[in-house]
Structures are given as C-alpha cells and as structure tokens.
C-alpha atoms as a PDB file:
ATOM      1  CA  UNK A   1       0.000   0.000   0.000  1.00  0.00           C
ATOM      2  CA  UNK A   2       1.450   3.594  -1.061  1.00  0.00           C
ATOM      3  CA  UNK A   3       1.353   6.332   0.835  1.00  0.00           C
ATOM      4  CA  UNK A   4      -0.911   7.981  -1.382  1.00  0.00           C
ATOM      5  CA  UNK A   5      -3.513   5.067  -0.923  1.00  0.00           C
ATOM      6  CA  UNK A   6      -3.074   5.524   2.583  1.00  0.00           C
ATOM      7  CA  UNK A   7      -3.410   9.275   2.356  1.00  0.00           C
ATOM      8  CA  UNK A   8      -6.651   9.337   0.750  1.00  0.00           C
ATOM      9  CA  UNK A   9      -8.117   6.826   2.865  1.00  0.00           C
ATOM     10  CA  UNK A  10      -7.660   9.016   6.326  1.00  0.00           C
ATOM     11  CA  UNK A  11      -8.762  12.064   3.979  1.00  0.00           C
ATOM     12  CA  UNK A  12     -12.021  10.129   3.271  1.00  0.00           C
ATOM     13  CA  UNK A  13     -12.196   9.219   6.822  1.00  0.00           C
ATOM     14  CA  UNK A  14     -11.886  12.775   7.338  1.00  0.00           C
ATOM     15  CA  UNK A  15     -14.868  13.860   5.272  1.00  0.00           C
ATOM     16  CA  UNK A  16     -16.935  11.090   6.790  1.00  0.00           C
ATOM     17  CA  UNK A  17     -16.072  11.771  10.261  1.00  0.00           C
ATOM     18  CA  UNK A  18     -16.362  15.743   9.550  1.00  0.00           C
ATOM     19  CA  UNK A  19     -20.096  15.355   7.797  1.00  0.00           C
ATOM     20  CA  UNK A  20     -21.103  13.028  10.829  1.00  0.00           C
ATOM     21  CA  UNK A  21     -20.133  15.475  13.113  1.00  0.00           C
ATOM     22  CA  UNK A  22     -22.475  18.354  11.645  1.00  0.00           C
ATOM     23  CA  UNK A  23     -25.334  16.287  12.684  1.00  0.00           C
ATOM     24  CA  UNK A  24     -25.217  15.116  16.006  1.00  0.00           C
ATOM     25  CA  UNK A  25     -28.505  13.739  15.698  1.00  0.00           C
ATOM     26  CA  UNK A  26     -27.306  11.020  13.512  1.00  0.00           C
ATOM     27  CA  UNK A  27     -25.407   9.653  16.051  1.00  0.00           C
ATOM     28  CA  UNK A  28     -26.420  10.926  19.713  1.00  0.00           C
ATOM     29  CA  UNK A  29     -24.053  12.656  21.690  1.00  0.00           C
ATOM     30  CA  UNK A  30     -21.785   9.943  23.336  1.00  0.00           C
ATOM     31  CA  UNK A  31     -20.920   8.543  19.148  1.00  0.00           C
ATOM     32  CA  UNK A  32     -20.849  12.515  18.625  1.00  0.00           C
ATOM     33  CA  UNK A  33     -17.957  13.014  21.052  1.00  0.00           C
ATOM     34  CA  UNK A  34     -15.917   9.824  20.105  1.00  0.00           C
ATOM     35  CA  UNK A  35     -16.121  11.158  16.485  1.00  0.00           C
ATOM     36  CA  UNK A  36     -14.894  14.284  17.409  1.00  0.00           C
ATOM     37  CA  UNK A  37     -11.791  12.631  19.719  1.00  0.00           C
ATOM     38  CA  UNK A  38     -11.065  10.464  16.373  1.00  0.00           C
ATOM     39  CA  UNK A  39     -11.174  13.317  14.092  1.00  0.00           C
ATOM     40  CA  UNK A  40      -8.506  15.141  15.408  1.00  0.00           C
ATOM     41  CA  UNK A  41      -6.447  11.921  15.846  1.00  0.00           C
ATOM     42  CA  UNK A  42      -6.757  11.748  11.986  1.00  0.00           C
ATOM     43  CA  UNK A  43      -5.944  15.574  11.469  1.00  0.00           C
ATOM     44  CA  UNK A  44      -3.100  14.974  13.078  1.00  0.00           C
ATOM     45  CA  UNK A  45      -2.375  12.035  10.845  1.00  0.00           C
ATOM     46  CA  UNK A  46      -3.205  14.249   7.925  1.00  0.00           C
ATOM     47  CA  UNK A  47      -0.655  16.676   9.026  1.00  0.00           C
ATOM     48  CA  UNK A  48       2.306  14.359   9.548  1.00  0.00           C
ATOM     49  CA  UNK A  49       1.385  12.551   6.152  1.00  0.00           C
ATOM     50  CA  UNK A  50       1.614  16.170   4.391  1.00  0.00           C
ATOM     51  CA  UNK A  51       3.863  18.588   6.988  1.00  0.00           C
ATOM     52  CA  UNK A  52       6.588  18.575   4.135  1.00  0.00           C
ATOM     53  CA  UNK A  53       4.622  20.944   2.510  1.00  0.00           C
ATOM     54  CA  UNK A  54       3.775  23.502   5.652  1.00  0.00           C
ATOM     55  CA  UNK A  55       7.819  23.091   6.222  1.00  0.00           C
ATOM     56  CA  UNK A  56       9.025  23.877   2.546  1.00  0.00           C
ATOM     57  CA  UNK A  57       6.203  25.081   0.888  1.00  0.00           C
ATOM     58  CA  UNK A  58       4.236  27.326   2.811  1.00  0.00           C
ATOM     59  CA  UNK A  59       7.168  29.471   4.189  1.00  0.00           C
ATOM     60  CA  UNK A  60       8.328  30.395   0.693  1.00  0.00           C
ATOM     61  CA  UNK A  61       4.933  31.146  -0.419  1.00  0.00           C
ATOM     62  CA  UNK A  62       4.778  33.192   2.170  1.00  0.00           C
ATOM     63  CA  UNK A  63       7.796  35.206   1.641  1.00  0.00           C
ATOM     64  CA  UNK A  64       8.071  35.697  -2.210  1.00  0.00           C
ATOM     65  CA  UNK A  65       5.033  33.020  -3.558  1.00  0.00           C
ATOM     66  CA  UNK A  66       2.367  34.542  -6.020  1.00  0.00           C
ATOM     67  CA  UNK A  67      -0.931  36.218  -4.421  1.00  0.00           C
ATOM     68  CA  UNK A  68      -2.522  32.737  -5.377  1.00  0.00           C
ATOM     69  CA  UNK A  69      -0.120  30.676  -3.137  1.00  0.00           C
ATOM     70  CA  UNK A  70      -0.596  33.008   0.022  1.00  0.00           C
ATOM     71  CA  UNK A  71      -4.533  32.851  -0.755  1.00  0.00           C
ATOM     72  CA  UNK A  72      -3.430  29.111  -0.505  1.00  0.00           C
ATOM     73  CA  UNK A  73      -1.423  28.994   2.686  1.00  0.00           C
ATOM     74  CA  UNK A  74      -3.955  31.424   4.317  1.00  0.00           C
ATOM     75  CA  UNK A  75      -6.710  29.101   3.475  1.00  0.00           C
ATOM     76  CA  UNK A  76      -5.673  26.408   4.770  1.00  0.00           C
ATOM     77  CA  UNK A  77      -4.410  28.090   7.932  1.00  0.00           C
ATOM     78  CA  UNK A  78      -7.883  29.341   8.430  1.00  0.00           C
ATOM     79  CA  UNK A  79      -9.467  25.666   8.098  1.00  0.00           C
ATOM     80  CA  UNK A  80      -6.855  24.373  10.599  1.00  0.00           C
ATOM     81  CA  UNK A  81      -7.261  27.224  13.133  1.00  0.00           C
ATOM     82  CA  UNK A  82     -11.558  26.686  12.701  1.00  0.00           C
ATOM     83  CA  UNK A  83     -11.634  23.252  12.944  1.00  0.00           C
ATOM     84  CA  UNK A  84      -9.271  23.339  16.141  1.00  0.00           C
ATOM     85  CA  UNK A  85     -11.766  25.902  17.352  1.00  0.00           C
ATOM     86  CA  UNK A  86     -14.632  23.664  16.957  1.00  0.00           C
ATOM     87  CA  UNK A  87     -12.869  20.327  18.302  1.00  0.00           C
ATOM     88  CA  UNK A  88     -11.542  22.664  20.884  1.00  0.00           C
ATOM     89  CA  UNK A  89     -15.094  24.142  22.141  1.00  0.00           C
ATOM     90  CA  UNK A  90     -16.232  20.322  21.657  1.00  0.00           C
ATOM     91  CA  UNK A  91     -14.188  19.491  24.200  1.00  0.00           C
ATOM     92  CA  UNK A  92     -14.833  21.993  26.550  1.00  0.00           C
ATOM     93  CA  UNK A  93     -18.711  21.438  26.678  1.00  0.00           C
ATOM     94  CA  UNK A  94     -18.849  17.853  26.272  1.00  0.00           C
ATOM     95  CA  UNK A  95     -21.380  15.410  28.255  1.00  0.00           C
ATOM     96  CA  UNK A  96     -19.696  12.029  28.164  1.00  0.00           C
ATOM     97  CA  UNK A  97     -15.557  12.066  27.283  1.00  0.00           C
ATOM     98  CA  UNK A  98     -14.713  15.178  29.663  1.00  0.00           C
ATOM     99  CA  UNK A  99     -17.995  16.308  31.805  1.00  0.00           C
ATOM    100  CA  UNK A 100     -17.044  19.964  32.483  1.00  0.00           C
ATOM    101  CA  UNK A 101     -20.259  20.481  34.905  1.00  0.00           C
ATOM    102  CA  UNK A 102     -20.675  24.032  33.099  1.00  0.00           C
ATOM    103  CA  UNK A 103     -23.856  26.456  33.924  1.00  0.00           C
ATOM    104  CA  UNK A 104     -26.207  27.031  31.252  1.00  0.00           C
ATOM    105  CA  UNK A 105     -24.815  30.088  30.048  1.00  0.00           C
ATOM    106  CA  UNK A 106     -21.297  28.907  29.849  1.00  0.00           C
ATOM    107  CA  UNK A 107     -23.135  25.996  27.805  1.00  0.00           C
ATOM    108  CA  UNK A 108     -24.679  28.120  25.699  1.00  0.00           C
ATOM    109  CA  UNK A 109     -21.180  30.178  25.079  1.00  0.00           C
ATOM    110  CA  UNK A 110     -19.205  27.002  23.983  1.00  0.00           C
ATOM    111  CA  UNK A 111     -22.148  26.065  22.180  1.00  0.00           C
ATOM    112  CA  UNK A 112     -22.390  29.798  19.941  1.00  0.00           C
ATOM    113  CA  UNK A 113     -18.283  29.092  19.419  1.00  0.00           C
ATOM    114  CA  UNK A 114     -18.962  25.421  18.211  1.00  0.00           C
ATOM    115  CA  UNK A 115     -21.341  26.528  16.153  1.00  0.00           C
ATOM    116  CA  UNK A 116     -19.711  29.263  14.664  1.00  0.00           C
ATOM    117  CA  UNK A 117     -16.743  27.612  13.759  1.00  0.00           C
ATOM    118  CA  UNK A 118     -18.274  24.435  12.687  1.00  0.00           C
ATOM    119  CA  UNK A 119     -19.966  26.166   9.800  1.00  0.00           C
ATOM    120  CA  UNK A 120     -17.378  28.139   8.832  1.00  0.00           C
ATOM    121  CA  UNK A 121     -15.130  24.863   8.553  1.00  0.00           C
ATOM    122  CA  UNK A 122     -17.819  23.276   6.237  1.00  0.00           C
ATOM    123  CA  UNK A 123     -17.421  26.105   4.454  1.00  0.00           C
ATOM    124  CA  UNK A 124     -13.478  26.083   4.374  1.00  0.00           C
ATOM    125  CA  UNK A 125     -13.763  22.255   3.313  1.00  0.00           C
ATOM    126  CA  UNK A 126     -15.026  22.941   0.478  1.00  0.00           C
ATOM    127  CA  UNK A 127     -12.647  25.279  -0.374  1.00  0.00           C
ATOM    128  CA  UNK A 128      -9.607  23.694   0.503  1.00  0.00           C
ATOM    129  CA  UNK A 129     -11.181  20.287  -1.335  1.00  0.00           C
ATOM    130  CA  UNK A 130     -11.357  22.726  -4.482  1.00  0.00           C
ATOM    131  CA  UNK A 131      -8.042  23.015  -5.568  1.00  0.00           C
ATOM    132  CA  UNK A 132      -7.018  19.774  -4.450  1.00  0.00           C
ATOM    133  CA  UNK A 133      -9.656  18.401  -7.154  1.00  0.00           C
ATOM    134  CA  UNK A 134      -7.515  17.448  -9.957  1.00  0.00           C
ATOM    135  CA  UNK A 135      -4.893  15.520  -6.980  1.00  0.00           C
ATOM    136  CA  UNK A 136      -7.510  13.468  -5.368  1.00  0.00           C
ATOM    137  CA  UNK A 137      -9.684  12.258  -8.682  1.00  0.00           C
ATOM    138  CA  UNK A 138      -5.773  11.070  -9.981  1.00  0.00           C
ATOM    139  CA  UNK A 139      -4.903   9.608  -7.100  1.00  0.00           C
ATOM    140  CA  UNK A 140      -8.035   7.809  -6.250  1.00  0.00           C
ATOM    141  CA  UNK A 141      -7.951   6.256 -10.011  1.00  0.00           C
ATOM    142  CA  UNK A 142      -4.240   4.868  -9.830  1.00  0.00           C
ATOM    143  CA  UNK A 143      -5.129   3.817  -6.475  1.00  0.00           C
ATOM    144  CA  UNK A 144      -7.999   1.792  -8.115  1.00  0.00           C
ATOM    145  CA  UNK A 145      -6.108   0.744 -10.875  1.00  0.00           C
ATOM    146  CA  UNK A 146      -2.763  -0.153  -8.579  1.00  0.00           C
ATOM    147  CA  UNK A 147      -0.640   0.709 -11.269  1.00  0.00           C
ATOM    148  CA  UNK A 148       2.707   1.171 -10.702  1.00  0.00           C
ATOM    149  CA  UNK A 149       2.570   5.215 -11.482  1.00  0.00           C
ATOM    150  CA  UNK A 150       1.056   5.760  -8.120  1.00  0.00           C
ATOM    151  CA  UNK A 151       4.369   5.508  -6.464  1.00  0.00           C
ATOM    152  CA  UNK A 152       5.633   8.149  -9.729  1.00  0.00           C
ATOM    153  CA  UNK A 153       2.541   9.925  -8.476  1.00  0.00           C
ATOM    154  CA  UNK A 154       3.096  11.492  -5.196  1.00  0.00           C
ATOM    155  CA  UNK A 155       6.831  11.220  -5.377  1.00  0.00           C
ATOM    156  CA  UNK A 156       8.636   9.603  -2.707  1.00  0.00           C
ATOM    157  CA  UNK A 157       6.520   7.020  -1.125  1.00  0.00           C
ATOM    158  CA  UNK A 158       8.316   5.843   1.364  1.00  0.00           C
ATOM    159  CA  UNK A 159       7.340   6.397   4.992  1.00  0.00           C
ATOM    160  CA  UNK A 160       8.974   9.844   7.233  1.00  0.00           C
ATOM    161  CA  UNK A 161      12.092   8.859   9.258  1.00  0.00           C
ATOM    162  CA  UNK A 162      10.841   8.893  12.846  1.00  0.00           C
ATOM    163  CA  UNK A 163      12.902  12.038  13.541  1.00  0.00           C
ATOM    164  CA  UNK A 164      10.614  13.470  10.938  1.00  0.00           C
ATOM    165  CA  UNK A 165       7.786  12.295  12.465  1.00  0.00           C
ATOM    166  CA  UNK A 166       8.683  13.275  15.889  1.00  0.00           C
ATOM    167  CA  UNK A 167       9.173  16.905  14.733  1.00  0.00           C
ATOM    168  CA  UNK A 168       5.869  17.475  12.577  1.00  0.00           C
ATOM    169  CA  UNK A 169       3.887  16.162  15.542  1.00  0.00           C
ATOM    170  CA  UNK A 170       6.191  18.530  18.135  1.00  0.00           C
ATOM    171  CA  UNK A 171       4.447  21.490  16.014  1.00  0.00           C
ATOM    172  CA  UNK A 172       1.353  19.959  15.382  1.00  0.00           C
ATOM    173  CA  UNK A 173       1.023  19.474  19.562  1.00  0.00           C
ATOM    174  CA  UNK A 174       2.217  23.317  19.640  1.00  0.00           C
ATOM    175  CA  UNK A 175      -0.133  24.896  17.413  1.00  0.00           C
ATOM    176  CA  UNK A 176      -2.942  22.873  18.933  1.00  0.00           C
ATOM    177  CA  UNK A 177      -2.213  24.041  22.442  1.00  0.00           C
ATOM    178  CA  UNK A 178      -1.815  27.612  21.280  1.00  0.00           C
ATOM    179  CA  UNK A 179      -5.440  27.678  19.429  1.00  0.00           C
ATOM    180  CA  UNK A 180      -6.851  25.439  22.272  1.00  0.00           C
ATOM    181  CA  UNK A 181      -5.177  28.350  25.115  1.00  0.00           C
ATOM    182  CA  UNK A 182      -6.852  31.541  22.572  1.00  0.00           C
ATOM    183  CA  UNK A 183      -9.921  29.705  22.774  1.00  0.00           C
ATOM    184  CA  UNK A 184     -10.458  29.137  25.933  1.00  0.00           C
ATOM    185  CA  UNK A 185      -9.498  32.687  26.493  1.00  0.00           C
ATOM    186  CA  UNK A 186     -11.546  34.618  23.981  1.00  0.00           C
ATOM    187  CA  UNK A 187     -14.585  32.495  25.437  1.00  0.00           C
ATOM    188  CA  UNK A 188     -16.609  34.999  26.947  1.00  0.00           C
ATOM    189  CA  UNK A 189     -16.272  37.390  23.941  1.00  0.00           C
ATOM    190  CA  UNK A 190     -19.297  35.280  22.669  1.00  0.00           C
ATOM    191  CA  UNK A 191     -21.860  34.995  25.059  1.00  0.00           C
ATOM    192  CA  UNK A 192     -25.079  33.039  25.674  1.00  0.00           C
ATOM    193  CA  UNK A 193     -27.839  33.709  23.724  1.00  0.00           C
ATOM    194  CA  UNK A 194     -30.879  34.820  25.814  1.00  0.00           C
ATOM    195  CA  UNK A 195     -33.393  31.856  24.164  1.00  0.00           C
ATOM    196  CA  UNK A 196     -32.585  28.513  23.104  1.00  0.00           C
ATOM    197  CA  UNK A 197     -34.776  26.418  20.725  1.00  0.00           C
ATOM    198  CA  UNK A 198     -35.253  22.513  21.855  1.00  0.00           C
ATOM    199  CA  UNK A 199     -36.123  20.098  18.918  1.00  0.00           C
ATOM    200  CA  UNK A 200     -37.762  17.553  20.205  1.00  0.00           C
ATOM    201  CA  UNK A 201     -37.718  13.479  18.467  1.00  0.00           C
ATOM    202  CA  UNK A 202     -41.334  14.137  17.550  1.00  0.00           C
ATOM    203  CA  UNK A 203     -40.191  17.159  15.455  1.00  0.00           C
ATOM    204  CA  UNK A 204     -41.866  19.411  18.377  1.00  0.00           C
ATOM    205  CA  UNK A 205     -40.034  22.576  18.499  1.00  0.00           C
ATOM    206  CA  UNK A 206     -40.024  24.930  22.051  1.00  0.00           C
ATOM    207  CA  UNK A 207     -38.140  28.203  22.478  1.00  0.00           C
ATOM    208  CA  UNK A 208     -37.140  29.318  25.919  1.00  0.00           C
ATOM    209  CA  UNK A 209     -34.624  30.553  28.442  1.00  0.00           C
ATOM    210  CA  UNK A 210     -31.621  28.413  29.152  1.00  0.00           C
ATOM    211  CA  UNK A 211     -32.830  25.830  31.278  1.00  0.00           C
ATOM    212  CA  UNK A 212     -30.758  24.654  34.521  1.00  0.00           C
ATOM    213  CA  UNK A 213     -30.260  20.827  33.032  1.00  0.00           C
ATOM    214  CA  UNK A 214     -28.821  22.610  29.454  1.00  0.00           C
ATOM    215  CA  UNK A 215     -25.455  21.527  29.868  1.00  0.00           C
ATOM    216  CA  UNK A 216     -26.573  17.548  31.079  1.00  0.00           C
ATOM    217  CA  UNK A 217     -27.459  14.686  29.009  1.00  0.00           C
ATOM    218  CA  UNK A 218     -30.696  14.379  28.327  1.00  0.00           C
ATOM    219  CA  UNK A 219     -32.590  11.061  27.525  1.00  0.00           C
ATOM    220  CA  UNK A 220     -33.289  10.789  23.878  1.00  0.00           C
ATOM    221  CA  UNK A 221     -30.027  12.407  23.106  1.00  0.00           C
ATOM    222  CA  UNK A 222     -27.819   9.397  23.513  1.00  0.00           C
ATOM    223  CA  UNK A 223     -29.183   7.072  20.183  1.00  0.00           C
ATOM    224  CA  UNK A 224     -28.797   8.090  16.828  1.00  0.00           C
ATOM    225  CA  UNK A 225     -31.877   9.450  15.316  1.00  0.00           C
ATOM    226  CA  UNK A 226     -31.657   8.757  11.418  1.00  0.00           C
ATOM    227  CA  UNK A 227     -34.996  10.460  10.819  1.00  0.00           C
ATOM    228  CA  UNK A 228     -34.013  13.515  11.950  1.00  0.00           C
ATOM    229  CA  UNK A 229     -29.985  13.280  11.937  1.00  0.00           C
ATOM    230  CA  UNK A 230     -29.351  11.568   8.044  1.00  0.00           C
ATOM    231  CA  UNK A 231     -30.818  15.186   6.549  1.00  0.00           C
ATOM    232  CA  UNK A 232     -28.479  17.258   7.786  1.00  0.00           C
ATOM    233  CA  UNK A 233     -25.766  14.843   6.725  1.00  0.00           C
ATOM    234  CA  UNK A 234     -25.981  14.894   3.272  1.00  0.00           C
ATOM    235  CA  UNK A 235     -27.311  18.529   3.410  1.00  0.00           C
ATOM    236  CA  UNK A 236     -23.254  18.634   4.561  1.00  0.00           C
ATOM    237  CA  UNK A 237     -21.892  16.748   1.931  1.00  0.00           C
ATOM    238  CA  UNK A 238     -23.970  18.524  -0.781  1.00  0.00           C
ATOM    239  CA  UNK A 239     -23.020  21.759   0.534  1.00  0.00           C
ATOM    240  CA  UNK A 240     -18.703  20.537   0.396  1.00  0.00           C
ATOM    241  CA  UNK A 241     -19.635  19.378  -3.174  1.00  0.00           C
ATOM    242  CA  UNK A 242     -21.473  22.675  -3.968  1.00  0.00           C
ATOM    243  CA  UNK A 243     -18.545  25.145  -2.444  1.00  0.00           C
ATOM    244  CA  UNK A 244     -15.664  22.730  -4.058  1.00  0.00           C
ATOM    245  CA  UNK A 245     -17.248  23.065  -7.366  1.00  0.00           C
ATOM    246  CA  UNK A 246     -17.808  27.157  -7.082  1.00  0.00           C
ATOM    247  CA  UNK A 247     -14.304  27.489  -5.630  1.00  0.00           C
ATOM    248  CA  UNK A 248     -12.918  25.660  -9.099  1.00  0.00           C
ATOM    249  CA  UNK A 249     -15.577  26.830 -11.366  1.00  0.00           C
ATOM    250  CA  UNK A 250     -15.762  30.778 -10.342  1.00  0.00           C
ATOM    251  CA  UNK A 251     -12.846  31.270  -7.889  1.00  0.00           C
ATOM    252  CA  UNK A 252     -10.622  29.048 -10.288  1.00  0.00           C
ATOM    253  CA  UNK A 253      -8.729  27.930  -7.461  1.00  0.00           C
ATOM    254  CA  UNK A 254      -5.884  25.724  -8.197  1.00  0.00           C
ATOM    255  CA  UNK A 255      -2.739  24.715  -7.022  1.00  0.00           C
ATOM    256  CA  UNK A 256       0.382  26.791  -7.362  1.00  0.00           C
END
C-alpha cells in the first residue's frame, strides 16, 4: 500500500467523520464526542502525512510566492485554526468524554463558538477540497487501478524517518495548544444567547430561556436518530460538493 492510498483513505475518513459530526442527531451525543476525539487523531495524521509541505512550501509562499499561493497557505491556515476551534469548544462542553459540569450560560457560550466555527469549517472544506480536485480524482484512479505510477505519483513514497515524524507532531502538539489556550481565552467574547430552541424526536419545536439541566445529558439524546440526523448529513456533503465546485468553477482555485 502507497502512501498515497493511505493518504486518501484518512482524507475520506476525514470527510466522513467531519459530515457526521455536523449532525449530532445522527449519532447521539456519546458517538458525537468519540467522532470528534477520532477526528482530530486523523488531522493529526493528515498533518504528519503532508507537513513537508507547511515546512518547505508554505514558508516560501509566504515570503516571495504569487498572491494565489498566500490565498493558498492562508486558506488552509484558516481551516486548521476553525476546525481546532470547533474540536476545541467540543471538548470543553462535552457530556460524556470530559464532563465539564458548566452552567447554562457557559453551555450556551461554547455552544455559539462550536457553532460558529463548525460552519465556517464546512465552508473552508469545500474550499480547501477545491483546488485539491484534480490531486484526489488522480490519485483515487491509480489507487484503483494499482498501477505502478502511483508511487511516480506522489513522489517519494516511502514512509517519514521517525525524527521526521517526531518533529511534525512537536508542532502539530504546539499549534494545537496555542489555538486550544486563545480559545479558551476569547470564550466569553461570545456569550449566551438569551433563548434557546429545543427540537424535540417528535419534530416538536419549544423556544425558551436556558434551562438549569442545558449543559446535562438528556434522555433521547444518547441514540442516533436517522430520521431527523441523516438530513443534515448529506445537506453537509452537498453543501462541500457545492462550495468545491464554485471554488474551481468561479474562484478558479488551483494549485500553485
């Protein structure tokens, strides 16, 4: 198996995990939180398979690269920082992996942040899919086809020397603390919203104050709900596929 094969698998794991997590409903909240734990295991995975090009790429983009290239490098630093927002506020107001015991409006300002950045990384997805286009359509055929051009494909195939390893993931861990830290600390910047609306398994809708059990598990919360989760779900992946195309079609994005 290539690294390429490999690549594109966690990438599609990625997508799956990411479109799963943008309807809770679809999975309960204990699934909901697991997802989330093994989607940043896999970004991280994504970012030791491809820190060559933050470490070689991205700086010289940066300091002479075309306006295209540092559209590039800020788009993708923009994903990264949202989705670590999102994981990050995940975290911080979760029910089953790490019970924080918050009050309702501390729930309800970890939820506005999760929120927030959640659909702004759907949104950055698509983008940063976009350019990409053209890589993953050739690599997913020669990975069908296992022809021997793979390898030719992406290059060197063989697998990071451990010191390589060790050093992507000592600034992966880094940047993850840093966003996780800013987080935390521009928290109450955002605060509670005065109402929240409860959707109900029956469809029944009710719009109120924050209630005192808001930041508990409720019953009915912890099984996936297909009826009302799987809508949502491929409302996500039809909304990547839509902003991918745009981003090729009308922002001609490409790669540099």
């Amino acid at each position: 198996m290539t690294r390429l094969t490999i690549s594109l698998a966690i990438d599609a794991l990625m997508l799956l995990a990411f479109a799963m997590l943008l309807s809770w409903r679809l999975t309960g909240v204990p699934l909901h939180e697991w997802l989330g734990l093994a989607l940043l295991g896999l970004a991280g995975v994504h970012l030791v398979i491809h820190g060559h090009w933050v470490e070689s790429r991205a700086p010289k983009l940066v300091r002479a690269g075309s306006m295209r290239g540092r559209l590039s490098v800020a788009l993708n630093l923009t994903l990264g920082v949202a989705m670590a927002t999102a994981l990050t506020s995940g975290f911080f107001m979760s029910k089953v992996l790490l019970p924080n015991h918050l009050t309702p409006a501390g729930y309800g300002s970890w939820h506005r942040w999760h929120e927030l950045a959640s659909n702004l990384s759907l949104f950055l997805v698509g983008l940063h899919i976009a350019p990409n286009w053209d890589l993953i359509a050739g690599g997913v055929r020669r990975a069908v086809r296992r022809r021997s051009s793979a390898v030719a494909f992406v290059g060197n195939a063989t697998v990071p020397a451990a010191r390589v390893v060790l050093r992507r993931l000592a600034w992966i861990t880094v940047s993850a603390v840093l966003v996780a830290l800013a987080v935390w600390r521009m928290q109450p910047l955002l605060p509670a919203p005065g109402k929240v609306t409860f959707v109900y398994a029956d469809g029944r809708r009710e719009s109120g104050p924050l209630p005192p059990e808001l930041p508990k598990l409720h019953r009915g919360t912890t099984r996936p709900d297909l009826a009302n989760g799987a809508p949502k779900f491929f409302f996500a992946f039809a909304a990547i596929a839509v902003i991918s195309l745009a981003g090729r079609k009308l922002l001609r994005l490409r790669l540099e």
